[in-house]
Protein backbone atom coordinates (compact mmCIF):
# COMPACT_ATOMS: atom_id res chain seq x y z
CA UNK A 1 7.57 0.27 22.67
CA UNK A 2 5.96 0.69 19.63
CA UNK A 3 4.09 -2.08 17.36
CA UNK A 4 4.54 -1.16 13.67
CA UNK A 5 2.62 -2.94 10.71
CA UNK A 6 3.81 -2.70 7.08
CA UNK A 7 0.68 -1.60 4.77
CA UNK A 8 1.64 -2.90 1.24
CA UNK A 9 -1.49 -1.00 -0.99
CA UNK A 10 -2.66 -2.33 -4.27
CA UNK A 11 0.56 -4.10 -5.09
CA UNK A 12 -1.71 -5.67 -8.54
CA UNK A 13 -0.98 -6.91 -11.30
CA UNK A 14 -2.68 -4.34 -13.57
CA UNK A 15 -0.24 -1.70 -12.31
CA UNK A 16 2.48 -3.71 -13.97
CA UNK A 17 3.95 -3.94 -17.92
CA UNK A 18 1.06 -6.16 -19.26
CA UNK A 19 -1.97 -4.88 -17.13
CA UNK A 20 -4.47 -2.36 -17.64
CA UNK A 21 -2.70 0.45 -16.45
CA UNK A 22 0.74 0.19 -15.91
CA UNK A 23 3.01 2.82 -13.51
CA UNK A 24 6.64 4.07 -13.89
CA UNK A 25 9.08 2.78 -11.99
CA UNK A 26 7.11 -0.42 -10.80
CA UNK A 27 10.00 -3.03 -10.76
CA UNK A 28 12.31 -0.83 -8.62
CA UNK A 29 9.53 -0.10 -6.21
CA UNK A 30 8.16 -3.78 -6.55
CA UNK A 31 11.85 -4.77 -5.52
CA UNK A 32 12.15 -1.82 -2.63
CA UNK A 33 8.75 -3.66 -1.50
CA UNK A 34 9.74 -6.97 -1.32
CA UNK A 35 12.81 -6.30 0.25
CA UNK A 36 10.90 -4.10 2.84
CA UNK A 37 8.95 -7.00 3.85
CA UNK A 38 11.52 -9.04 3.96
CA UNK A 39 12.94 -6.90 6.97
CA UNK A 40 9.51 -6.49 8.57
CA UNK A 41 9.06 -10.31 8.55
CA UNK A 42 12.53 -11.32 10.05
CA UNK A 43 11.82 -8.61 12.97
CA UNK A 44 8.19 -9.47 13.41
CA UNK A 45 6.80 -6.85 12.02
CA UNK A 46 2.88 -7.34 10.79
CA UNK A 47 2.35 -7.14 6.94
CA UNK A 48 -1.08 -6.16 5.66
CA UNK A 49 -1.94 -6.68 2.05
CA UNK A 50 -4.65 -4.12 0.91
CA UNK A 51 -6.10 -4.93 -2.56
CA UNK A 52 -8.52 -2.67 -4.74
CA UNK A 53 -11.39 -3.98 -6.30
CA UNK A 54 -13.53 -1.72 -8.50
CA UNK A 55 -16.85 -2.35 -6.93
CA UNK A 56 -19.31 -3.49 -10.05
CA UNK A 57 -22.51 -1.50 -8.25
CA UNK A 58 -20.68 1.40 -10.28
CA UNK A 59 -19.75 -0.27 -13.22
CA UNK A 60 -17.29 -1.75 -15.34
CA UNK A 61 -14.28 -0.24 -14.15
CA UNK A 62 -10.83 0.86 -16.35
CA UNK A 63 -9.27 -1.84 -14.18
CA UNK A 64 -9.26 -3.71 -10.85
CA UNK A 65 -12.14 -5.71 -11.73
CA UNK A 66 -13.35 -8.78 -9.55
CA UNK A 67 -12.57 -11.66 -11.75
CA UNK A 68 -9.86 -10.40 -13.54
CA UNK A 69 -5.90 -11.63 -13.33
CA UNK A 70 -5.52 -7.47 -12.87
CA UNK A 71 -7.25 -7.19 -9.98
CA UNK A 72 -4.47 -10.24 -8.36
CA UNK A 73 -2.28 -9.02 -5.79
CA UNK A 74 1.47 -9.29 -7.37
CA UNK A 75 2.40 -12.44 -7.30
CA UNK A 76 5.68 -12.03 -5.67
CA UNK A 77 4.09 -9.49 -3.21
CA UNK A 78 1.88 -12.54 -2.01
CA UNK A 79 4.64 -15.18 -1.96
CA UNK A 80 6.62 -12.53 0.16
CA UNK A 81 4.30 -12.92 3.16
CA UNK A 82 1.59 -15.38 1.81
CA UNK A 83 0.27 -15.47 5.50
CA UNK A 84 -0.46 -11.53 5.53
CA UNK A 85 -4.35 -10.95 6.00
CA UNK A 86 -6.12 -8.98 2.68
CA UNK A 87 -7.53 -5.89 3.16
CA UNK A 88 -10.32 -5.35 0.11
CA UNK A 89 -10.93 -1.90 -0.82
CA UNK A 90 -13.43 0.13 -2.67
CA UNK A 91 -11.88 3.70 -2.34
CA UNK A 92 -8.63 5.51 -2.50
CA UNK A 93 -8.37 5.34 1.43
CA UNK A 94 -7.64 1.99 2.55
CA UNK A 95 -9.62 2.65 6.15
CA UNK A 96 -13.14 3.45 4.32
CA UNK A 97 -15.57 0.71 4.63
CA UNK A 98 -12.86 -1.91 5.43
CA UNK A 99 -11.31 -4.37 8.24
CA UNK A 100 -7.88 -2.23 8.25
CA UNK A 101 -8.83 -0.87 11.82
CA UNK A 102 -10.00 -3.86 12.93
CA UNK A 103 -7.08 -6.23 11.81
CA UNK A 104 -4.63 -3.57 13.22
CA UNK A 105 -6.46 -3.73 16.57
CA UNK A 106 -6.25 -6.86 16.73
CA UNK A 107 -2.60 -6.87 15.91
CA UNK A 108 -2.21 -4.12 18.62
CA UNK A 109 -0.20 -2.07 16.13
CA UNK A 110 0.26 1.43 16.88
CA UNK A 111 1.94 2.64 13.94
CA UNK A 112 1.54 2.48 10.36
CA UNK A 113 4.70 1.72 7.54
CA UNK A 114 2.62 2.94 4.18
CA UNK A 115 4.01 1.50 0.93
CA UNK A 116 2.03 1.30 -2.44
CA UNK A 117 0.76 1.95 -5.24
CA UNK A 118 -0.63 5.39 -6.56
CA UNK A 119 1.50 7.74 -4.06
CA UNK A 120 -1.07 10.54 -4.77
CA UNK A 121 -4.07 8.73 -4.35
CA UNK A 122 -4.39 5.49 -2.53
CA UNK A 123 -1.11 5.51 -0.33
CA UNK A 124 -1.72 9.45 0.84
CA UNK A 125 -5.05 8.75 1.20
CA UNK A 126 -4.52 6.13 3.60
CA UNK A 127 -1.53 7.94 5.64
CA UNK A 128 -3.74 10.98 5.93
CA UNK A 129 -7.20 9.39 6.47
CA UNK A 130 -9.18 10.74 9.16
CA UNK A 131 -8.67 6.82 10.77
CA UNK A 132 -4.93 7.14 10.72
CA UNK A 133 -4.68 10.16 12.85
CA UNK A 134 -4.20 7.77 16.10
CA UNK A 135 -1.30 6.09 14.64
CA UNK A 136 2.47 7.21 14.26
CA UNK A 137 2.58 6.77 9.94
CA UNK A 138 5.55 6.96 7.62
CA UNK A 139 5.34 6.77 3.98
CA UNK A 140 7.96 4.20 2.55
CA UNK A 141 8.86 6.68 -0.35
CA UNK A 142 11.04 4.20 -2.15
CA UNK A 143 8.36 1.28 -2.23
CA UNK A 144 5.88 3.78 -3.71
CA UNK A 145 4.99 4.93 -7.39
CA UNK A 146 2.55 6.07 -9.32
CA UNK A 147 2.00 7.19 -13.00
CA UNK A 148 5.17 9.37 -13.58
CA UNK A 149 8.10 10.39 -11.35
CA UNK A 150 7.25 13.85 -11.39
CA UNK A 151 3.39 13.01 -10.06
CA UNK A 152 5.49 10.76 -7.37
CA UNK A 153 7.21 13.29 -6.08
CA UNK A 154 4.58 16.03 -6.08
CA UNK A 155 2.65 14.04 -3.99
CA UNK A 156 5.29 13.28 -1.59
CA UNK A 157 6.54 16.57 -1.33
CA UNK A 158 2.59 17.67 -0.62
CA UNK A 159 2.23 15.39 2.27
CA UNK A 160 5.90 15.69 4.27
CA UNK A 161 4.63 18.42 5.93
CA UNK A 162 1.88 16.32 7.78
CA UNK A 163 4.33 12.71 8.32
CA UNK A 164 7.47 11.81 7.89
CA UNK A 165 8.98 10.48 4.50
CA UNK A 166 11.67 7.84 5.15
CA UNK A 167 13.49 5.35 3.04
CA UNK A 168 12.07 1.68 3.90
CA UNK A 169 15.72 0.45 5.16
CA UNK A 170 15.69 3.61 7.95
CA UNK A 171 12.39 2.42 8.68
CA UNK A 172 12.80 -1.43 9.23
């Protein structure tokens, strides 16, 4: 039997009306999300929060910076499972240079729900990182956006052929 976790990526507050940089569609998929854990929680199902931070050795960043009430993890998102380890990232792929493997080792999970925010960068990025390849992954299409629709679904469509695109209530 499989152990699934659900990876909720850069769910912050700058990709919302009001922040830096603010995405299409992000109350729908902020909804899809919460609802999504929801699910995972009442059937066990990990939750792992991965946050970006812009890491100030390169400078002053458009957005994520550490210190800022952008670089916050949604607030709901955190309420939702406010026990959920953090995952801080530097890069698009939520594996590089972080404790992802590590916490899912030591959650013995064995496959990977993806859910976030940008679909083209940071959520493909982590479904097809080189670290992912020993883990059954799904992308969560509905609790995903990024800039525009039409960027959205280019990226999905440019990743189905490598893992499966579900809806997050066929998946949990």
């Amino acid at each position: 039997m499989s152990q699934p976790a659900l990876i909720v990526i850069d769910l912050q507050n700058d990709y919302f009306p009001g922040g830096a940089f603010p995405l299409w569609n992000t109350e729908e998929a902020l909804a899809n999300t919460l609802s999504a854990i929801s699910r995972a929680r009442a059937k066990g199902v990990p939750v792992i929060h991965v946050q970006h931070v812009a890491d100030p050795a390169r400078g002053i960043s458009p957005f994520f910076n550490a210190g800022t009430e952008g670089v916050a993890i949604h607030a709901e998102v955190l309420a939702a499972a406010p026990d959920a380890p953090v995952v801080v990232k530097h890069f698009a792929d939520s594996f590089l240079d972080t404790a992802l493997e590590a916490t899912l080792r030591q959650l013995g999970v064995d496959e990977l729900l993806v859910c976030g925010m940008m679909t083209q960068n940071c959520v493909t990025h982590t479904a097809i990182s080189p670290a992912a390849a020993g883990y059954k992954v799904s992308i969560l299409a509905d609790c995903c956006t990024t800039v525009s629709q039409m960027i959205h679904l280019i990226a999905l469509n440019a990743v189905a052929p490598r893992l499966p695109i579900v809806q997050s209530a066929d998946a949990l």
